[in-house]
N, C-alpha and C. Protein backbone atom coordinates (compact mmCIF):
# COMPACT_ATOMS: atom_id res chain seq x y z
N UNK A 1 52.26 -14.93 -29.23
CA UNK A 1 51.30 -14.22 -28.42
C UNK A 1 52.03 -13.43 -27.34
N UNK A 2 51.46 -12.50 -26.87
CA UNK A 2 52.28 -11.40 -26.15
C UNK A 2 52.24 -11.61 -24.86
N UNK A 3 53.43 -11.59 -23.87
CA UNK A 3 52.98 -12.23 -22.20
C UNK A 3 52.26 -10.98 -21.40
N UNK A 4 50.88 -10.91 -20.90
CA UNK A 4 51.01 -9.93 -20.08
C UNK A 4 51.81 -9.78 -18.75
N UNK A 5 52.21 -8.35 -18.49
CA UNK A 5 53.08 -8.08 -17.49
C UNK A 5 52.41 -8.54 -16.18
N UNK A 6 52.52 -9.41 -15.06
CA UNK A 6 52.01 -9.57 -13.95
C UNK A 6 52.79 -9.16 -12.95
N UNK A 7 52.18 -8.66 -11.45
CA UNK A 7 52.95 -8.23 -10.20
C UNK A 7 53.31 -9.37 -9.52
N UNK A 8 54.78 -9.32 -8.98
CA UNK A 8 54.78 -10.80 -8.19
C UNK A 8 53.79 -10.60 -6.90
N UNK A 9 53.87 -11.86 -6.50
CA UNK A 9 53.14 -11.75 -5.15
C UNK A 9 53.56 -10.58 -3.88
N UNK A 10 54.87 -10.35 -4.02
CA UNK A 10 55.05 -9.35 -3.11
C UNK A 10 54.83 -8.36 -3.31
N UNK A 11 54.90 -7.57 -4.41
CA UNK A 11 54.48 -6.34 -4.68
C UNK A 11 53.10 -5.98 -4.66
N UNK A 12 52.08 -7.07 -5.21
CA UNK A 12 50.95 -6.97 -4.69
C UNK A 12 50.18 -6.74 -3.08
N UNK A 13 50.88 -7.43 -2.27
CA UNK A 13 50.46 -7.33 -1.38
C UNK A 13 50.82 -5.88 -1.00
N UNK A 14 52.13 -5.22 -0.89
CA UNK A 14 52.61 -3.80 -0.88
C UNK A 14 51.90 -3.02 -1.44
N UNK A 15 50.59 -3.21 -2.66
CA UNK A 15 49.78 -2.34 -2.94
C UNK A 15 48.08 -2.08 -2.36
N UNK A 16 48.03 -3.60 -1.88
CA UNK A 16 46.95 -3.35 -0.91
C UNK A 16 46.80 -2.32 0.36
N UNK A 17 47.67 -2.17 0.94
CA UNK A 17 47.45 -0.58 2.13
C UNK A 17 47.38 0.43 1.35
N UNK A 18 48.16 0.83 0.14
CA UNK A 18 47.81 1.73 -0.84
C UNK A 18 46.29 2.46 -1.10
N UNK A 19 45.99 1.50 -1.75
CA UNK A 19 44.86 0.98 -2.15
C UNK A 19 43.71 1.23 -1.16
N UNK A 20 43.49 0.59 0.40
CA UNK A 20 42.69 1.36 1.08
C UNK A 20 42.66 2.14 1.65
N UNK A 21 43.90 2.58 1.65
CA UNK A 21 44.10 4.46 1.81
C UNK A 21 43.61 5.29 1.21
N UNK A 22 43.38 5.33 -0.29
CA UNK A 22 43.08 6.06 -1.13
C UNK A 22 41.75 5.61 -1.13
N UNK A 23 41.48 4.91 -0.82
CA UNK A 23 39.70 4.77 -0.44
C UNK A 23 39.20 5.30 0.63
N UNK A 24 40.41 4.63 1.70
CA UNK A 24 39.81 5.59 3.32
C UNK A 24 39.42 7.42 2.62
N UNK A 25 40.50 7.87 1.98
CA UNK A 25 40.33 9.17 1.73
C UNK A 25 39.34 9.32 1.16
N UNK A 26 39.27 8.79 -0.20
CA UNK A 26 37.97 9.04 -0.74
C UNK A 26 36.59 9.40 -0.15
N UNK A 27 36.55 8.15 0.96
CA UNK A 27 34.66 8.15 1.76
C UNK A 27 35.46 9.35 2.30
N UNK A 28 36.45 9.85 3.07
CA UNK A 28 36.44 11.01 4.16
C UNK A 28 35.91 12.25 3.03
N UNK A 29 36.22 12.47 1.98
CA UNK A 29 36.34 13.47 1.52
C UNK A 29 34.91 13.63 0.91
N UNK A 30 34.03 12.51 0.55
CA UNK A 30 32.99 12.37 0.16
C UNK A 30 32.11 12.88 1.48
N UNK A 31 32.26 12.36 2.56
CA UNK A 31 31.86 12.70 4.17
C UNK A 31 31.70 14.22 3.94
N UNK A 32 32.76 14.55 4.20
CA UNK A 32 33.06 16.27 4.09
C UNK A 32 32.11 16.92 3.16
N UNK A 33 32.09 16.44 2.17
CA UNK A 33 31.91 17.59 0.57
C UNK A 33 30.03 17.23 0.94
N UNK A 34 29.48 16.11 1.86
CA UNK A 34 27.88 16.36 2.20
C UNK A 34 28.17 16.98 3.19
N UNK A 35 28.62 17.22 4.29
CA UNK A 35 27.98 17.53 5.97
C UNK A 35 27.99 19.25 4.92
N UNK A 36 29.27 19.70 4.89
CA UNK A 36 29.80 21.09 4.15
C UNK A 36 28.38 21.70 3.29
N UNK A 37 28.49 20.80 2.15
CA UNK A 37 26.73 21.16 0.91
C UNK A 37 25.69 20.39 1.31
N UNK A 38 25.50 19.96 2.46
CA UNK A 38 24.11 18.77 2.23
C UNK A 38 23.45 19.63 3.47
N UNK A 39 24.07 20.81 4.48
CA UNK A 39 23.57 21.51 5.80
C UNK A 39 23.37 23.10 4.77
N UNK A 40 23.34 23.34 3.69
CA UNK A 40 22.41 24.80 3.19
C UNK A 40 21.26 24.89 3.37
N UNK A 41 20.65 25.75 3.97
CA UNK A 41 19.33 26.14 4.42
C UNK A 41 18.72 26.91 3.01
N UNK A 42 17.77 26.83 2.35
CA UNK A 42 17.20 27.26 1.30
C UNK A 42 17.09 28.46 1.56
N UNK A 43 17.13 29.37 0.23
CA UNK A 43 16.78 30.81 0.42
C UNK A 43 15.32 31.15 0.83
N UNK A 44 15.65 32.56 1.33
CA UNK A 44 14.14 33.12 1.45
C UNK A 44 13.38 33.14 0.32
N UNK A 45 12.09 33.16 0.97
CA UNK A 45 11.53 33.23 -0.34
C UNK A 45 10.66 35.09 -0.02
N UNK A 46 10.71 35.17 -1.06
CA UNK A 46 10.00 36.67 -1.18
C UNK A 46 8.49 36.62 -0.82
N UNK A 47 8.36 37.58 0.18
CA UNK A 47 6.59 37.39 0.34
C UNK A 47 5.98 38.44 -0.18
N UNK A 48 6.73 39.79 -1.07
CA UNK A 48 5.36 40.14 -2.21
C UNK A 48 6.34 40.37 -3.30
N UNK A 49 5.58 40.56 -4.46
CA UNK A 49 6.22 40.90 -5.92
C UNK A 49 5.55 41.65 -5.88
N UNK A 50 5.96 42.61 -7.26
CA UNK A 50 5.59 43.37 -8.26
C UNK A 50 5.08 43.45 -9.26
N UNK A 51 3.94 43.19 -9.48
CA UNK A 51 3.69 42.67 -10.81
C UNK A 51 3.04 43.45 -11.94
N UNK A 52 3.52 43.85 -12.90
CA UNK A 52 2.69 45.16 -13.75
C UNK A 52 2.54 46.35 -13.33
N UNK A 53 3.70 46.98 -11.91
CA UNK A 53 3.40 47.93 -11.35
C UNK A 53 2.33 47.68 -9.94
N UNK A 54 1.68 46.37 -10.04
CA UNK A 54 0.57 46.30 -8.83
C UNK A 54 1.78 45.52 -7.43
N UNK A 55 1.49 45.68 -6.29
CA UNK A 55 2.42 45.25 -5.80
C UNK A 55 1.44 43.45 -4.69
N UNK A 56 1.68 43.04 -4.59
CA UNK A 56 0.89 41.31 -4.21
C UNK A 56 1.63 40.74 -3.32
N UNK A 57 0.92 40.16 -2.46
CA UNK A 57 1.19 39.61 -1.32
C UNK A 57 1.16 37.90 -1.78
N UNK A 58 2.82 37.17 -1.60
CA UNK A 58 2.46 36.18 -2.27
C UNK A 58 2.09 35.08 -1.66
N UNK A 59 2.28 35.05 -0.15
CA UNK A 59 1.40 34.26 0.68
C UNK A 59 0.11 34.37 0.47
N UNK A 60 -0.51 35.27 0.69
CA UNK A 60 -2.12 35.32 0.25
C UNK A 60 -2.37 35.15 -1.13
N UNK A 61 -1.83 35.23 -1.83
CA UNK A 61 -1.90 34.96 -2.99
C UNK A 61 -2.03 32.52 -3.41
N UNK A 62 -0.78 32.49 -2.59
CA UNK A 62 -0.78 31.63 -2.36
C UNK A 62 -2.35 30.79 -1.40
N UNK A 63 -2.63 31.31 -0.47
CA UNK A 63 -3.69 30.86 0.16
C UNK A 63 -5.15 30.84 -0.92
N UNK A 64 -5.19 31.66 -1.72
CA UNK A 64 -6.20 31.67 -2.65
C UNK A 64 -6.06 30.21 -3.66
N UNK A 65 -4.78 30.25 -4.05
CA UNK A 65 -4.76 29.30 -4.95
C UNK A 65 -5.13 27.59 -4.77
N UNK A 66 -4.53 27.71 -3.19
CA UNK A 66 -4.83 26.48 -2.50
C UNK A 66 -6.18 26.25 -2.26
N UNK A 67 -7.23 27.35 -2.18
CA UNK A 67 -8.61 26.90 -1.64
C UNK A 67 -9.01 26.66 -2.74
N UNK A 68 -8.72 27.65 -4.07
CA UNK A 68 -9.28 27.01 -5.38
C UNK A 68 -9.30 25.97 -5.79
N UNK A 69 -7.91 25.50 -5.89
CA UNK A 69 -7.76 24.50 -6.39
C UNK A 69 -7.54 23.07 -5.26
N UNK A 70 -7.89 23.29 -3.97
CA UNK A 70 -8.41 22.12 -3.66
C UNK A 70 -9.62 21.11 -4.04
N UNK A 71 -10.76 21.55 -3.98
CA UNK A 71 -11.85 20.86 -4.68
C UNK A 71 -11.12 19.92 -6.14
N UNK A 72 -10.35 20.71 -7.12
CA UNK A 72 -10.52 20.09 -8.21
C UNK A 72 -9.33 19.13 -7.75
N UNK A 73 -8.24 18.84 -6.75
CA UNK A 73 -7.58 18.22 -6.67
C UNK A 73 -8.14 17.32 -5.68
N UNK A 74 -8.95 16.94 -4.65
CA UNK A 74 -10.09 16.11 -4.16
C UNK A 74 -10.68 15.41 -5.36
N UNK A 75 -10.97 16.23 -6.24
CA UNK A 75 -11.75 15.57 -7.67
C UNK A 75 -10.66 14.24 -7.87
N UNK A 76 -9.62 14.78 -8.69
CA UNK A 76 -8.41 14.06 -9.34
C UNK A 76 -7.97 12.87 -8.35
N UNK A 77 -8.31 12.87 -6.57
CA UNK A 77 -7.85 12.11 -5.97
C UNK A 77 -8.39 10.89 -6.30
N UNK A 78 -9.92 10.87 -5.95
CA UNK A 78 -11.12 10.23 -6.01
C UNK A 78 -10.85 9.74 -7.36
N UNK A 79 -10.53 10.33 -8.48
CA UNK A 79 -11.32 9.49 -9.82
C UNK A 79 -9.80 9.01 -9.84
N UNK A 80 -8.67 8.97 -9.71
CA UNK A 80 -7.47 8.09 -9.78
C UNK A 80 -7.87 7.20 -8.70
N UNK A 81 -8.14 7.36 -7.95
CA UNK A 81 -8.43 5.76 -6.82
C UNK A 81 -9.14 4.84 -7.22
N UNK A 82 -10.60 5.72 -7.78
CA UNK A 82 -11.27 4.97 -8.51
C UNK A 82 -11.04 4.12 -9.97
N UNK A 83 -9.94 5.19 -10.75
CA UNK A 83 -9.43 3.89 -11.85
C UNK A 83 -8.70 3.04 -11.27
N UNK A 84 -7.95 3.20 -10.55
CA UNK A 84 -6.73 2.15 -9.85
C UNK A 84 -7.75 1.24 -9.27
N UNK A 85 -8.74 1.19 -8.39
CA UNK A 85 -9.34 0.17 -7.84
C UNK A 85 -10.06 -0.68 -9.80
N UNK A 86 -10.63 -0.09 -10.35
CA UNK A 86 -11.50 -0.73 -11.40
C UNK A 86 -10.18 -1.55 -12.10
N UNK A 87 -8.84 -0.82 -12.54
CA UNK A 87 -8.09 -1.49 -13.27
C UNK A 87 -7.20 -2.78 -11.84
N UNK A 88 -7.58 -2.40 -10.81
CA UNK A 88 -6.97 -3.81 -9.79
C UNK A 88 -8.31 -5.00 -10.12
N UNK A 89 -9.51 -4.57 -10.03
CA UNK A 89 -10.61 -5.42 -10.06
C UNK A 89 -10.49 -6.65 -11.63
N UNK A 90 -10.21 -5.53 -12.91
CA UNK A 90 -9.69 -6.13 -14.43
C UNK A 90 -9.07 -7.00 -13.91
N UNK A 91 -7.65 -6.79 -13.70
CA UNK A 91 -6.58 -7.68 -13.55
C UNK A 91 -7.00 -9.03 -12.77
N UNK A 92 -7.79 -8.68 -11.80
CA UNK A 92 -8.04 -9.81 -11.09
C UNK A 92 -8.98 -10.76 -11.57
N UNK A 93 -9.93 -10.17 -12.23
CA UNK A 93 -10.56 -11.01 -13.10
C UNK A 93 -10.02 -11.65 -14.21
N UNK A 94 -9.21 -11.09 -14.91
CA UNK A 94 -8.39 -11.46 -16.14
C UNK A 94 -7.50 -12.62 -15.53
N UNK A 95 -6.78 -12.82 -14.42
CA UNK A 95 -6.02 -13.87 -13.67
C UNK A 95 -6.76 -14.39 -13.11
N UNK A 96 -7.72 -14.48 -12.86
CA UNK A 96 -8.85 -15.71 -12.59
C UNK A 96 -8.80 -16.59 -13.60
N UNK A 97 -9.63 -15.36 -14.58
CA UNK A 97 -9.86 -16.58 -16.06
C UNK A 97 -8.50 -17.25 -16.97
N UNK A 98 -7.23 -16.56 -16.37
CA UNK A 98 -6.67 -17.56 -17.24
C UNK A 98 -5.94 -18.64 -16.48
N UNK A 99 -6.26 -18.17 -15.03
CA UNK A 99 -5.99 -19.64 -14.19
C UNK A 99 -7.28 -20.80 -14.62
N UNK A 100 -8.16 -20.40 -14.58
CA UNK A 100 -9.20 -21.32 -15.20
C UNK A 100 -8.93 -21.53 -16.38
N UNK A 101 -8.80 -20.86 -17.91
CA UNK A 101 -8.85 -21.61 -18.95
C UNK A 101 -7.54 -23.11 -18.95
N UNK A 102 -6.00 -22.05 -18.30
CA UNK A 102 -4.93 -23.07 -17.80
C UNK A 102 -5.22 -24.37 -17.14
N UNK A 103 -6.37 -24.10 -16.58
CA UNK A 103 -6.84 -25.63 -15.82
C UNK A 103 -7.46 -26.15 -16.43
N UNK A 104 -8.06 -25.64 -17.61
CA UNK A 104 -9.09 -26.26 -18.26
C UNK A 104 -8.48 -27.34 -19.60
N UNK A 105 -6.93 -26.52 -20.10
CA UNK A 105 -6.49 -26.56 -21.11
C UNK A 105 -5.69 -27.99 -20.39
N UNK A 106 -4.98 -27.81 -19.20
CA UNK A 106 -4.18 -29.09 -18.87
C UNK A 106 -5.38 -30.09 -18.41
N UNK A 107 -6.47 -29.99 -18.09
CA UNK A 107 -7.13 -31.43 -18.15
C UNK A 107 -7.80 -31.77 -18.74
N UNK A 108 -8.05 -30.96 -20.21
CA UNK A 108 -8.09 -31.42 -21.97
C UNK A 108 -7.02 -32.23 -22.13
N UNK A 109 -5.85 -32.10 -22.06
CA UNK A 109 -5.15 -32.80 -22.50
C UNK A 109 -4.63 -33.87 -21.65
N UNK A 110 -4.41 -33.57 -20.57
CA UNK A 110 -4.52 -35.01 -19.69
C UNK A 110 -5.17 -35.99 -20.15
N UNK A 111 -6.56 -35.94 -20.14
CA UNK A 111 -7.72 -36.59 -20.41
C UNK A 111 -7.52 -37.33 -21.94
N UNK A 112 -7.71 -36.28 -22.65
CA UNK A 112 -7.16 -37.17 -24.22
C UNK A 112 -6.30 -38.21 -24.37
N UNK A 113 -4.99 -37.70 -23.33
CA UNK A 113 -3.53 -38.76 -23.46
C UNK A 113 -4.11 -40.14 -22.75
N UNK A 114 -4.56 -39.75 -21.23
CA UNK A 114 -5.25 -40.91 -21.22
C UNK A 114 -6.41 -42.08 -21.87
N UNK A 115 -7.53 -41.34 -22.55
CA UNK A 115 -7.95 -42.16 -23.77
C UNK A 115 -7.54 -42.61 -24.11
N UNK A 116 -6.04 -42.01 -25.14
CA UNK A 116 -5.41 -42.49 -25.88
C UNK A 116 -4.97 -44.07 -25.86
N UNK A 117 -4.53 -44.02 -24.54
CA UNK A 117 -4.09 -45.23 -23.44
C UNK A 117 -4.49 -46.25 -23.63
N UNK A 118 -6.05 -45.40 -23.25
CA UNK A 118 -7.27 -46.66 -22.59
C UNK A 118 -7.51 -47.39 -23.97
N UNK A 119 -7.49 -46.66 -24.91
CA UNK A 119 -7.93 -47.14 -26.51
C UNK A 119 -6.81 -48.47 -27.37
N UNK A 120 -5.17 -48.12 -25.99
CA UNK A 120 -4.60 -48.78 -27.16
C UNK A 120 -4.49 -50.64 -26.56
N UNK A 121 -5.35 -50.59 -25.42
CA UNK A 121 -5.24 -51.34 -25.25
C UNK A 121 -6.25 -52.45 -25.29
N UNK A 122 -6.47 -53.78 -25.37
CA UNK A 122 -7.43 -55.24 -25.62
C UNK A 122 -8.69 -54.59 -24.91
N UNK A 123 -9.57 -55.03 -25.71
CA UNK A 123 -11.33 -54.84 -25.61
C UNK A 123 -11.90 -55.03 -24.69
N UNK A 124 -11.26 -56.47 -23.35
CA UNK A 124 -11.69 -56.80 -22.16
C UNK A 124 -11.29 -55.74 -21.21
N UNK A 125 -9.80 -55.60 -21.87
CA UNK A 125 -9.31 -54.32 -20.43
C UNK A 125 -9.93 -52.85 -20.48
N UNK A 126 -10.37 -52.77 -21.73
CA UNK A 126 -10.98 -51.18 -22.24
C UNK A 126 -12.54 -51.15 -20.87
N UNK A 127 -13.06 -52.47 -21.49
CA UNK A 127 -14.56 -52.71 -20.75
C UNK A 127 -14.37 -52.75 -19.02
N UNK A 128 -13.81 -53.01 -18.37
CA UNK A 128 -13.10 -53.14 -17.12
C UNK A 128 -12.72 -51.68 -16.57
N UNK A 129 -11.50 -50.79 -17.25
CA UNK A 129 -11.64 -49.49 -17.11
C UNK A 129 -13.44 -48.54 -17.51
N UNK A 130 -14.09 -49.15 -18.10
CA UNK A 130 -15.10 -48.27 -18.29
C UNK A 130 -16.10 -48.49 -17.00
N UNK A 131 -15.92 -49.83 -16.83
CA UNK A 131 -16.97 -50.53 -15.70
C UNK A 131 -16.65 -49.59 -14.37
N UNK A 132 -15.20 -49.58 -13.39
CA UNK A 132 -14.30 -48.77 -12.75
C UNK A 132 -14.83 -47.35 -12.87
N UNK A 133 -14.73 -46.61 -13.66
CA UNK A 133 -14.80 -45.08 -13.88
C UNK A 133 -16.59 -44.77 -13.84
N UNK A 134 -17.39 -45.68 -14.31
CA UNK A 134 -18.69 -45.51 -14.38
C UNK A 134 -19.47 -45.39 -13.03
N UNK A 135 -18.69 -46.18 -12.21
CA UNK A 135 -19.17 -47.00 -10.89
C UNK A 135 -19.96 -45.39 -9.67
């Protein structure tokens, strides 16, 4: 089998300052390459086109679109709240009932094992537990 090559202990340690040097650099240079590209101010934006020869104002253009289509986006708010509340209401009902059937299912079987119990044992002690539980 083949030995891998290992660093003695001293040379290792001689590569640790290395090592976070070239890291110190790294974050600096990472630092740099956002303040440098992460401070661009977005371009202008054009406030009319041309369109087909007609010439449009695209702020107002813009203001139209927003009054239109507010109402139908008020619509879309409302009926997504409203499924999200009906499908929170499901769920909660659905985890009700299977915390209940779960409770129902472990003291089915509780109950049986204990029968089981009560059954395997002499006729006086059966009558005694029934007398107890009846009371």
């Amino acid at each position: 089998m083949a030995k891998l090559h290992t660093l003695p202990e001293e040379k290792k340690r001689n590569t640790l300052p290395l090592k976070l040097a070239a890291l110190g650099i790294l974050l600096v240079a990472g630092g740099i390459t956002t303040f440098v590209f992460g401070n661009k101010k977005p371009a202008v934006k054009k406030t009319t086109g041309n369109v087909l020869g007609t010439e449009i104002n695209v702020n107002s253009l813009q203001k139209k679109i927003e009054t239109v289509s507010k109402p139908y986006i008020s619509d879309l708010e409302n009926a997504s709240q409203s499924l999200l509340n009906s499908a929170s209401q499901t769920v909660a009902s659905l985890a009700a009932d299977s915390a209940d059937q779960a409770k129902n299912y472990a003291l089915t079987v509780t109950l049986e094992k204990l029968i089981d119990q009560v059954n395997k044992l002499p006729q006086p002690a059966q009558e005694e537990i029934k007398k107890q539980i009846c009371k």
